[in-house]
C-alpha atoms as a PDB file:
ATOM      1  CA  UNK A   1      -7.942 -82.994  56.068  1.00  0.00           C
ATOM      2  CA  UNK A   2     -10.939 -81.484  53.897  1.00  0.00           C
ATOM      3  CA  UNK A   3     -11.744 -83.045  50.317  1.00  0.00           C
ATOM      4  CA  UNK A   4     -13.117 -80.793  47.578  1.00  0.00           C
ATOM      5  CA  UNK A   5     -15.474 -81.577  45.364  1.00  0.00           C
ATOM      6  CA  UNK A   6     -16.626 -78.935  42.865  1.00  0.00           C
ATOM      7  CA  UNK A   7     -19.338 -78.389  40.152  1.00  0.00           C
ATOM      8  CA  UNK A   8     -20.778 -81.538  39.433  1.00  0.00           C
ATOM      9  CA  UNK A   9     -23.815 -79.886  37.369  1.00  0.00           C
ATOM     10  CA  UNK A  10     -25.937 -83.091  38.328  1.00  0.00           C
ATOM     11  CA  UNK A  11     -29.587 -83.048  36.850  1.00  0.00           C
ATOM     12  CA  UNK A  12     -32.368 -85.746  36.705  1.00  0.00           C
ATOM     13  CA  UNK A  13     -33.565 -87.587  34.457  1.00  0.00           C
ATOM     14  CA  UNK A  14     -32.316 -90.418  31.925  1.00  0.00           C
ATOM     15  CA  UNK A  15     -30.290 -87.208  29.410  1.00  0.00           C
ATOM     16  CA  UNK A  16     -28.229 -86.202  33.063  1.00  0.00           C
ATOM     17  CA  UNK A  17     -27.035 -90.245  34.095  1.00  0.00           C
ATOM     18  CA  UNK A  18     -23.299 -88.936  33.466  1.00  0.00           C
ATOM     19  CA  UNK A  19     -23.202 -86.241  35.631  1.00  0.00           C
ATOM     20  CA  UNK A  20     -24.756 -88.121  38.721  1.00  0.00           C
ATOM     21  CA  UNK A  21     -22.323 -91.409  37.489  1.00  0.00           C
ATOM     22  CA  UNK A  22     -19.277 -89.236  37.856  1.00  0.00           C
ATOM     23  CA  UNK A  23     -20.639 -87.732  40.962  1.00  0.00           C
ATOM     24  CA  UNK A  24     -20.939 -91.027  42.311  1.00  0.00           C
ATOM     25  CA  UNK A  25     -17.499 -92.330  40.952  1.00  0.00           C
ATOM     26  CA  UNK A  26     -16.128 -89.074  42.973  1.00  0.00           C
ATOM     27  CA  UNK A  27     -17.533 -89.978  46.462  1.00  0.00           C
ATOM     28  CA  UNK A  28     -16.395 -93.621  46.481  1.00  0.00           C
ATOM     29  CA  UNK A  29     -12.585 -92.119  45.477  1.00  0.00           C
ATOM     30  CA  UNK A  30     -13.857 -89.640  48.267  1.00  0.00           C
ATOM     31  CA  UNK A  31     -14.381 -92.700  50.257  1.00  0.00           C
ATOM     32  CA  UNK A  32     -11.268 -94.588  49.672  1.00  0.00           C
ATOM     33  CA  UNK A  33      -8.631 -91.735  50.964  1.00  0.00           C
ATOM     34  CA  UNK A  34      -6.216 -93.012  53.718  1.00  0.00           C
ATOM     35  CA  UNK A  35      -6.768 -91.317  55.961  1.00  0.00           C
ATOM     36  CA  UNK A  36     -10.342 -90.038  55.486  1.00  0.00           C
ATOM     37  CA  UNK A  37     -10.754 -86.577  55.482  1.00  0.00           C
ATOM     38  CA  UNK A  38     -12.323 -84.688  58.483  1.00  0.00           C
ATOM     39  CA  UNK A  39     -15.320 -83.332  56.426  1.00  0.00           C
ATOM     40  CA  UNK A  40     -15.856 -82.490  52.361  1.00  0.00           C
ATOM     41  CA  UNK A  41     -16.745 -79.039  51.053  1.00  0.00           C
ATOM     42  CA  UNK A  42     -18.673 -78.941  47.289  1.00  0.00           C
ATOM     43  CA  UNK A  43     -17.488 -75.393  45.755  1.00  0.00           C
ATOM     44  CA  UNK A  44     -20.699 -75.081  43.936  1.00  0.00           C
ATOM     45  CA  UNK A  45     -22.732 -75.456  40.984  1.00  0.00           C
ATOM     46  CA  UNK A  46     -24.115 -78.039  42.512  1.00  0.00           C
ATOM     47  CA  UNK A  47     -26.811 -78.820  39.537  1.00  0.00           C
ATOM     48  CA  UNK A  48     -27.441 -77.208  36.120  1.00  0.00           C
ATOM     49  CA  UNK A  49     -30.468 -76.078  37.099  1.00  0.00           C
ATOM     50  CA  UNK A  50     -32.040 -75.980  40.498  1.00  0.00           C
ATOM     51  CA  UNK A  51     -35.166 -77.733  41.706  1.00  0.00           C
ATOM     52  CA  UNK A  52     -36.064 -79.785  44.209  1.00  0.00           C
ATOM     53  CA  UNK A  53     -35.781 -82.803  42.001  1.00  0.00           C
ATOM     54  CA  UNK A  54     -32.271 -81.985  41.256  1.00  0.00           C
ATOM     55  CA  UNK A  55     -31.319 -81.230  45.036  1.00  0.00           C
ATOM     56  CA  UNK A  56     -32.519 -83.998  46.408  1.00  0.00           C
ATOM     57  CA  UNK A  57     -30.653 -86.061  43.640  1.00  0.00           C
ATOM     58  CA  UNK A  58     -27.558 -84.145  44.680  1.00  0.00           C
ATOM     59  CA  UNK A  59     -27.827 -85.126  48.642  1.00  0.00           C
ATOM     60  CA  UNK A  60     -28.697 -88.991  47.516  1.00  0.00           C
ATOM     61  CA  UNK A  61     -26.083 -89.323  45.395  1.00  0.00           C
ATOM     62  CA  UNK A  62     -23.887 -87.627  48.470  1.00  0.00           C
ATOM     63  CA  UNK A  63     -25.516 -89.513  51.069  1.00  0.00           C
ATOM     64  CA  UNK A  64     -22.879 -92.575  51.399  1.00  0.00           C
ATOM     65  CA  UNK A  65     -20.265 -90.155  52.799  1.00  0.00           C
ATOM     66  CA  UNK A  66     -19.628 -90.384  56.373  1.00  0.00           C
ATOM     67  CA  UNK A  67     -17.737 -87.188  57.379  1.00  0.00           C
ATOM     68  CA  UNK A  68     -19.548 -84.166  56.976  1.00  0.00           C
ATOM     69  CA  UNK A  69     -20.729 -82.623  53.993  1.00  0.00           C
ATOM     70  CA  UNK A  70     -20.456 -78.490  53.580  1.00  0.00           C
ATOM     71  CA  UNK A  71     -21.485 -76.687  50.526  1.00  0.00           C
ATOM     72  CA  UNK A  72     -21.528 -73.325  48.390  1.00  0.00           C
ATOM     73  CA  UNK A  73     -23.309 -71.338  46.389  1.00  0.00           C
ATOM     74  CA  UNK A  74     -22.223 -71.637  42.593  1.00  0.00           C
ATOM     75  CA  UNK A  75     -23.851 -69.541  39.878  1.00  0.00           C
ATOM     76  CA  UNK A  76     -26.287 -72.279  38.562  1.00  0.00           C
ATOM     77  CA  UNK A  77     -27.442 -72.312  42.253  1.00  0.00           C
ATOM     78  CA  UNK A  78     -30.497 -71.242  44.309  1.00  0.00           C
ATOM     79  CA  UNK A  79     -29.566 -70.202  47.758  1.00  0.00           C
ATOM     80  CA  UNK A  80     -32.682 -70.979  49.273  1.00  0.00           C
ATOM     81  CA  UNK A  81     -32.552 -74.361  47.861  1.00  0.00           C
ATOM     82  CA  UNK A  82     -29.155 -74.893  49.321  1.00  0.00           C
ATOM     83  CA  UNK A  83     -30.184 -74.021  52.650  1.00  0.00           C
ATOM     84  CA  UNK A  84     -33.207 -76.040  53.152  1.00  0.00           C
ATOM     85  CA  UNK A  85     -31.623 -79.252  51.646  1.00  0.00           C
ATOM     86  CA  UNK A  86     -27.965 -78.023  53.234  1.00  0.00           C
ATOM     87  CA  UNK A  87     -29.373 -77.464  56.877  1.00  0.00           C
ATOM     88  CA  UNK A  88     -26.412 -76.510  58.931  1.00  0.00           C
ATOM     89  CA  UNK A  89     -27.896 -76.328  62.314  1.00  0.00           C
ATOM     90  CA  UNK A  90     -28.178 -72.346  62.454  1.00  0.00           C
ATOM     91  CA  UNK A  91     -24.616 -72.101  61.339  1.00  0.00           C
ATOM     92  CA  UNK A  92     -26.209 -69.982  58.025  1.00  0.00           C
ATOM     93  CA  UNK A  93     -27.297 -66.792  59.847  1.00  0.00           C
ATOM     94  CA  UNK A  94     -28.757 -64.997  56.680  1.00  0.00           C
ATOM     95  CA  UNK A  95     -32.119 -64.175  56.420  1.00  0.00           C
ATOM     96  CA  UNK A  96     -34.141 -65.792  53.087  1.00  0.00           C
ATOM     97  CA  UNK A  97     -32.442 -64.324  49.704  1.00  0.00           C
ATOM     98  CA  UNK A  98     -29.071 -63.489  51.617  1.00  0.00           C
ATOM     99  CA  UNK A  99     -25.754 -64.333  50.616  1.00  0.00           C
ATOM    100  CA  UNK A 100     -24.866 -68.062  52.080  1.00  0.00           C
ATOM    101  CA  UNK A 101     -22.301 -67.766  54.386  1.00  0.00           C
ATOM    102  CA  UNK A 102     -21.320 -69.880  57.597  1.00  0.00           C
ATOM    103  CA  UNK A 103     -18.237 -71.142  59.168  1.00  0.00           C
ATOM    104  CA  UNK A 104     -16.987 -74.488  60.233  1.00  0.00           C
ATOM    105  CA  UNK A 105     -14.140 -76.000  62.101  1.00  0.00           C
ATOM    106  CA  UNK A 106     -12.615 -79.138  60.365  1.00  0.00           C
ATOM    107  CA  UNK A 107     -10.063 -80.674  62.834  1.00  0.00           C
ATOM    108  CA  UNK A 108      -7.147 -77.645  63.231  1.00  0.00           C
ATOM    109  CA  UNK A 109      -8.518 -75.706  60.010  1.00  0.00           C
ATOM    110  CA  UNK A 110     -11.569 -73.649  60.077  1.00  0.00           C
ATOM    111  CA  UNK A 111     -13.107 -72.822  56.868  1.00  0.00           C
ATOM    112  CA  UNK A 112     -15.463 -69.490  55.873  1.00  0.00           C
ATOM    113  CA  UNK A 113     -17.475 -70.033  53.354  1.00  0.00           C
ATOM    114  CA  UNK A 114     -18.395 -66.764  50.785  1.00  0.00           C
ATOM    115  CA  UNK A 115     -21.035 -66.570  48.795  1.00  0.00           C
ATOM    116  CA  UNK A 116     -19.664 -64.741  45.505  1.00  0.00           C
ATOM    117  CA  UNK A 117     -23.045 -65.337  43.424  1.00  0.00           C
ATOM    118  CA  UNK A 118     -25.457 -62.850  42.314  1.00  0.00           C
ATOM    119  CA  UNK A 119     -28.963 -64.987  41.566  1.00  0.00           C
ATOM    120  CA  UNK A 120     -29.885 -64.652  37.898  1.00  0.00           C
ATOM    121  CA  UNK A 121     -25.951 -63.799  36.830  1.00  0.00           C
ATOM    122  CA  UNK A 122     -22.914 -66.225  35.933  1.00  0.00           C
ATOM    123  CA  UNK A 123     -20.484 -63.571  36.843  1.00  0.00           C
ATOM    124  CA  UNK A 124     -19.736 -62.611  40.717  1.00  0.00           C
ATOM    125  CA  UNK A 125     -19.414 -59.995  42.967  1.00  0.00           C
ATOM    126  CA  UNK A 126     -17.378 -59.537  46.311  1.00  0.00           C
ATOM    127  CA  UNK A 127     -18.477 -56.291  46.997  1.00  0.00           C
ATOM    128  CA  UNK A 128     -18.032 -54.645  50.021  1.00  0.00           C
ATOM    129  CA  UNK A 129     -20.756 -55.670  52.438  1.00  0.00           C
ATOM    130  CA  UNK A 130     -19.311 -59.641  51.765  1.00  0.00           C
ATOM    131  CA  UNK A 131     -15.701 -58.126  52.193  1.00  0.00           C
ATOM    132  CA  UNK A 132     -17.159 -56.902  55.642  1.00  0.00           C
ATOM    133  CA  UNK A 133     -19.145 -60.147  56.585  1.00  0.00           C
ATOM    134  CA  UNK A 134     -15.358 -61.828  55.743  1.00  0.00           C
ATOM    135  CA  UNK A 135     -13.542 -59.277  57.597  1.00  0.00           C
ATOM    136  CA  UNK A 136     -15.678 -60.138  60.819  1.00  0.00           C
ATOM    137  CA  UNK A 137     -14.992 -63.733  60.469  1.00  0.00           C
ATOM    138  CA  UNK A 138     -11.928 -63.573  60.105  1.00  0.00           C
ATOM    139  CA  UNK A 139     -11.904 -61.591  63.370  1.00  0.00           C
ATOM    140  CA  UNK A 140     -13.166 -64.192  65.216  1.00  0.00           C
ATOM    141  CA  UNK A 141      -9.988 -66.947  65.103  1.00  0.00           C
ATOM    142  CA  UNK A 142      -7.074 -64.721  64.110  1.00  0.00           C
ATOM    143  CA  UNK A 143      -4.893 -67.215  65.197  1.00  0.00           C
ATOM    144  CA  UNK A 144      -6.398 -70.147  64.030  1.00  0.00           C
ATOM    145  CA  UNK A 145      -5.587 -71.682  60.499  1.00  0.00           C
ATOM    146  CA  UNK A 146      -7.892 -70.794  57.450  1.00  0.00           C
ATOM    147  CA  UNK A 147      -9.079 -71.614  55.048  1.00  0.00           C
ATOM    148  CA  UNK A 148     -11.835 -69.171  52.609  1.00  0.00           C
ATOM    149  CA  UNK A 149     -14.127 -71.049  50.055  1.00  0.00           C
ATOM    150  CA  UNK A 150     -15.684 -68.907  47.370  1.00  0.00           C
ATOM    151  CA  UNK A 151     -17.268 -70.109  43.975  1.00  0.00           C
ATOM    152  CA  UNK A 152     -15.275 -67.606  41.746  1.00  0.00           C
ATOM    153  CA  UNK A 153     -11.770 -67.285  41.787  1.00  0.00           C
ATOM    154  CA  UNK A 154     -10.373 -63.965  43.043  1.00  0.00           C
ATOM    155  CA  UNK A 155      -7.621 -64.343  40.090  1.00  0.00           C
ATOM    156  CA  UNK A 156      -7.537 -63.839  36.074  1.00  0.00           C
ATOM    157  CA  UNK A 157      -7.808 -67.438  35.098  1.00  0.00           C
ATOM    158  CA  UNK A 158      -5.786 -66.919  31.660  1.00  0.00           C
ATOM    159  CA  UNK A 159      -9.366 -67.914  30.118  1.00  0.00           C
ATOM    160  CA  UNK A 160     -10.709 -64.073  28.934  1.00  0.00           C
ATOM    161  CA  UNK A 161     -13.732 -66.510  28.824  1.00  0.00           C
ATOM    162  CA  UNK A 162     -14.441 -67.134  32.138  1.00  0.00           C
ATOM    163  CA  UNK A 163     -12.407 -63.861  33.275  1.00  0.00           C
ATOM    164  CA  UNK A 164     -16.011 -62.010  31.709  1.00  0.00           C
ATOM    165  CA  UNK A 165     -18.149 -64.099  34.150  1.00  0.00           C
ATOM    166  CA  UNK A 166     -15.583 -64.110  37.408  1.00  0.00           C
ATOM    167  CA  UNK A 167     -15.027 -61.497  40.118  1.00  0.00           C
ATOM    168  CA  UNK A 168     -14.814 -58.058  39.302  1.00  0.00           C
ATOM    169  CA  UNK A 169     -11.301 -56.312  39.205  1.00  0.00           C
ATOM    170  CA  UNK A 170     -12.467 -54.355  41.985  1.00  0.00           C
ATOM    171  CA  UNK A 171     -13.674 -56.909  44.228  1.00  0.00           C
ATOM    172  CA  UNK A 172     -10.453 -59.234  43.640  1.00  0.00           C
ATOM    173  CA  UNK A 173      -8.290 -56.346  44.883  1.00  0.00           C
ATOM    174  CA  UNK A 174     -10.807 -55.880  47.962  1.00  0.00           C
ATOM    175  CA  UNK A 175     -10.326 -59.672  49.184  1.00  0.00           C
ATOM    176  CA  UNK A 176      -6.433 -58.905  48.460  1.00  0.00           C
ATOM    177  CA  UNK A 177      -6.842 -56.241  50.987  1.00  0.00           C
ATOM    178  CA  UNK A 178      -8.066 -58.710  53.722  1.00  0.00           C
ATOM    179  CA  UNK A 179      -5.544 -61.641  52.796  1.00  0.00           C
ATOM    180  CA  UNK A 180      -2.773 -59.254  53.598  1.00  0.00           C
ATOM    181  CA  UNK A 181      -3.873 -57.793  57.131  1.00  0.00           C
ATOM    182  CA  UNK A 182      -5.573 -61.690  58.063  1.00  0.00           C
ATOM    183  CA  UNK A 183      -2.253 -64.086  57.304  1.00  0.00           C
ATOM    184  CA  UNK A 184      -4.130 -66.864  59.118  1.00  0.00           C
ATOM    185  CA  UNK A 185      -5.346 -67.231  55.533  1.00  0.00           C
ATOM    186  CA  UNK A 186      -3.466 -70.142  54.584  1.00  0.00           C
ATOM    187  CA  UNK A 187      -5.060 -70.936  51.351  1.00  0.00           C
ATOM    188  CA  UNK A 188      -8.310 -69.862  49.472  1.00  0.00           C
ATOM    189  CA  UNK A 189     -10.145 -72.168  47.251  1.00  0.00           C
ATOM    190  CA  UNK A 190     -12.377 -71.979  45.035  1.00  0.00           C
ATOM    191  CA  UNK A 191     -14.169 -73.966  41.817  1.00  0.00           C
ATOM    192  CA  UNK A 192     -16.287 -72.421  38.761  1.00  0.00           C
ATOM    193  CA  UNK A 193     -13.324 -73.149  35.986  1.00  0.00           C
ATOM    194  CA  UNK A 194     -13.803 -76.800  35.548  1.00  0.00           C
ATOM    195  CA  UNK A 195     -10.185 -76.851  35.996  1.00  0.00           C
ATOM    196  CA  UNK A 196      -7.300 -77.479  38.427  1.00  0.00           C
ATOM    197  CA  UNK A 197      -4.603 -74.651  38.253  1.00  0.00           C
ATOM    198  CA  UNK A 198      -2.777 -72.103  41.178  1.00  0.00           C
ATOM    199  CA  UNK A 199      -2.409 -68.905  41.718  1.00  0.00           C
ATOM    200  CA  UNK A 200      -1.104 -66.335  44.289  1.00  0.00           C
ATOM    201  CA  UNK A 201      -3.019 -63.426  45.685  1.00  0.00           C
ATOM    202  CA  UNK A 202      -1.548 -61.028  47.983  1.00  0.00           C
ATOM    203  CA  UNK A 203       0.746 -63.676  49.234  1.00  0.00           C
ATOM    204  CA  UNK A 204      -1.855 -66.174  49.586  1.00  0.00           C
ATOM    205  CA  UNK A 205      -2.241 -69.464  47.401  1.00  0.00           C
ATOM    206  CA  UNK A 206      -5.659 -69.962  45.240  1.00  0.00           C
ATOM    207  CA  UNK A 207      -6.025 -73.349  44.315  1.00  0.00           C
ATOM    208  CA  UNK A 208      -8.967 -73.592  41.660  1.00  0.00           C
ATOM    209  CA  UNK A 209     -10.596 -77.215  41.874  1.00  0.00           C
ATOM    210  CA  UNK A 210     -11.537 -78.909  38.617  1.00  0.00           C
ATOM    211  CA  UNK A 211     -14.708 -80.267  37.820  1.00  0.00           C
ATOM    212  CA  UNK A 212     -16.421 -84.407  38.896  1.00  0.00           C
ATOM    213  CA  UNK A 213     -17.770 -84.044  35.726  1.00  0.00           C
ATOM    214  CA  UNK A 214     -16.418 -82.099  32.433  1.00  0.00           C
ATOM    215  CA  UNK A 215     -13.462 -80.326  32.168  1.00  0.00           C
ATOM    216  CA  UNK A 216     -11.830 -76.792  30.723  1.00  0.00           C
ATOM    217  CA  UNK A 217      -9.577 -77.993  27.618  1.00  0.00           C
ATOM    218  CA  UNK A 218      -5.682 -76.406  28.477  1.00  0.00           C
ATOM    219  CA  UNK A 219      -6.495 -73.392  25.753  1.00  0.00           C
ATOM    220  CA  UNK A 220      -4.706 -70.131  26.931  1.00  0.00           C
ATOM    221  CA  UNK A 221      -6.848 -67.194  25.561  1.00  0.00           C
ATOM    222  CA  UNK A 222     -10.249 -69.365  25.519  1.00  0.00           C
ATOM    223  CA  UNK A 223     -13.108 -66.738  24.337  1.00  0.00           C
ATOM    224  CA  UNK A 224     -15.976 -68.931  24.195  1.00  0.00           C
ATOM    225  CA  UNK A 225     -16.263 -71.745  26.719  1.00  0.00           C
ATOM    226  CA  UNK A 226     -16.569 -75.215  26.054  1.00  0.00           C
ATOM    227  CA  UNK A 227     -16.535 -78.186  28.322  1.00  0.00           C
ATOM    228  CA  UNK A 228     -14.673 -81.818  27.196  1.00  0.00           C
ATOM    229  CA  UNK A 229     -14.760 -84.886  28.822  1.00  0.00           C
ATOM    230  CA  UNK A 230     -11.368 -84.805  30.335  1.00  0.00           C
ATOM    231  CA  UNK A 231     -10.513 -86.749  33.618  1.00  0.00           C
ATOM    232  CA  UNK A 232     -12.381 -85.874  36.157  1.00  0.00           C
ATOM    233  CA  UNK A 233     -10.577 -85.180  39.454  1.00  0.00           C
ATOM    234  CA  UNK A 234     -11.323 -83.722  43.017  1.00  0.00           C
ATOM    235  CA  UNK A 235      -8.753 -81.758  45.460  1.00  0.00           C
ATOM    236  CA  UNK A 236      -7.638 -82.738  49.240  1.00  0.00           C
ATOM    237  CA  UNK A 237      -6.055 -79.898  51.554  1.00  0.00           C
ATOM    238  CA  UNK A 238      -4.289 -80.794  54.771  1.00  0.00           C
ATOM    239  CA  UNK A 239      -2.613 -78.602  57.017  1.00  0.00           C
ATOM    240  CA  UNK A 240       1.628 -79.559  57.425  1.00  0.00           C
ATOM    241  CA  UNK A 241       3.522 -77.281  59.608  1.00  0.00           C
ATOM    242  CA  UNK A 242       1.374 -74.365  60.220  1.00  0.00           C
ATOM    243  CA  UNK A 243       0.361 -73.979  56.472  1.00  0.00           C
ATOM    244  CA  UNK A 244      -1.615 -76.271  53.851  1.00  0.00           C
ATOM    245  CA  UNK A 245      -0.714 -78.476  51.415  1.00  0.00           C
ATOM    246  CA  UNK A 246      -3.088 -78.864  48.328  1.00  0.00           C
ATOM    247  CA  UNK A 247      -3.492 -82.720  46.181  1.00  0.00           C
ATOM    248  CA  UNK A 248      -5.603 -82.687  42.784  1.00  0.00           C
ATOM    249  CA  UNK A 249      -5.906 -86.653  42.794  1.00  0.00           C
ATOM    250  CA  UNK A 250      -7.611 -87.866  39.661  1.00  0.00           C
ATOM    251  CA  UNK A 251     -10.873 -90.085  39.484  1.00  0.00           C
ATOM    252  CA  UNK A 252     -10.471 -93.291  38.328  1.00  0.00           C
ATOM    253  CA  UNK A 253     -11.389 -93.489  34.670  1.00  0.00           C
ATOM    254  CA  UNK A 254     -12.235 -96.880  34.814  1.00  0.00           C
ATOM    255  CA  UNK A 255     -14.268 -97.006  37.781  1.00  0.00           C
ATOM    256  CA  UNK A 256     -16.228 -94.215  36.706  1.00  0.00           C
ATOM    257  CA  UNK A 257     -16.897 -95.940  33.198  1.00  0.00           C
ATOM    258  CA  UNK A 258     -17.908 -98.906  35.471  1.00  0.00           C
ATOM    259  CA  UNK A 259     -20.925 -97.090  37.139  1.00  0.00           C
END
């Protein structure tokens, strides 16, 4: 079972208490799941904006989790950052600057984690040299189920808003490519919206995780984005006959007024 957290925008600082309080509201829901999951993967965006401050806030806060912890890069991160306070024990084989991509096995499900950011930019890019890194992984365990993490969703999102800072048209065909010839892909997921919602590509099931913190409103056709303070919820995928199964389960309002 792997839990997903995703952009909880945490700063420092007296102005950024609610983001770390509903970070911290998230882990201890995190830390009440029966059963517990295996390890929990934080689909980027990690902070606002990226320091060491602000990183080392993120891995406190973090920090009372006992399975493993995985993240990815979102577009308000720094790569570097992410792998020196992120170690994964030579896992990340990219060289300083590179894309920040690794994969992990979590109980039967092994996860590959894309980097879709380009530094400086809020939109993404899967060009081909990260289709090729994927492609390779993939390669590796083509029986074994999958699972593919990447920051920006490889779908329209119905929000032309967020559609003008995803993936590339291009690029979202190119990852349908290798979801149709790699069907050990049982689901990919992915954050960036600040909102829970599914889609389908190439046969394969997207399942966008919403934010810790502030949330998309439900507006079909959003132009300009704005961010409410809906509840907050996370996302748990376990695998159930050969394929996965995806919860949203909410954050308790009340406990995270509490903190």
């Amino acid at each position: 079972m792997l839990a997903q957290l995703s952009d909880p925008h945490v700063g420092v600082g007296r102005g950024d208490r609610d983001s770390a309080n509903a970070l911290t509201a998230a882990v201890e829901q995190v830390r009440r799941l029966k059963p517990g999951p295996r390890a929990v993967i934080v689909t980027g965006d990690l902070v606002t904006d990226p320091s060491a401050a602000t990183y080392e806030r993120v891995r406190e806060l973090l920090a009372p989790l006992s399975p493993p912890v995985f993240v990815i890069a979102g577009n308000h991160d720094d790569r570097d950052a992410l792998r020196e306070y992120f170690a994964l024990a030579g896992r990340d084989t990219g060289s300083v600057g590179a894309p920040f991509q690794y994969s992990v096995e979590v109980g039967d499900l092994r996860v590959v984690v894309c980097d879709s950011t380009i530094p400086g930019h809020e939109e993404g890019s899967f060009d081909r040299e990260r289709r090729a890194w994927l492609a390779t992984e993939l390669a590796v365990a083509p029986e074994a189920p999958t699972i593919v993490a990447i920051h920006h969703p490889p779908v329209p999102t119905s929000f032309p808003a967020f559609d003008e800072i995803g993936l590339p048209e291009a690029d979202r065909a190119g990852l349908a490519e290798l979801l149709t010839i790699n069907p050990q892909v049982r689901r990919v997921i992915c954050g960036h919206v600040h909102r829970a919602f599914f889609q389908v590509l190439a046969g394969c099931g997207v399942a966008v995780c919403p934010s810790t913190w502030l949330q998309s409103p439900l507006e079909i056709g959003m132009t300009e984005i704005h961010l409410d303070p809906e509840p907050p919820a996370f996302m748990v995928h376990a695998t159930t006959d050969g394929g996965v199964i995806s919860h949203v389960q909410p954050i308790s309002a009340a406990r995270a007024r509490a903190l």
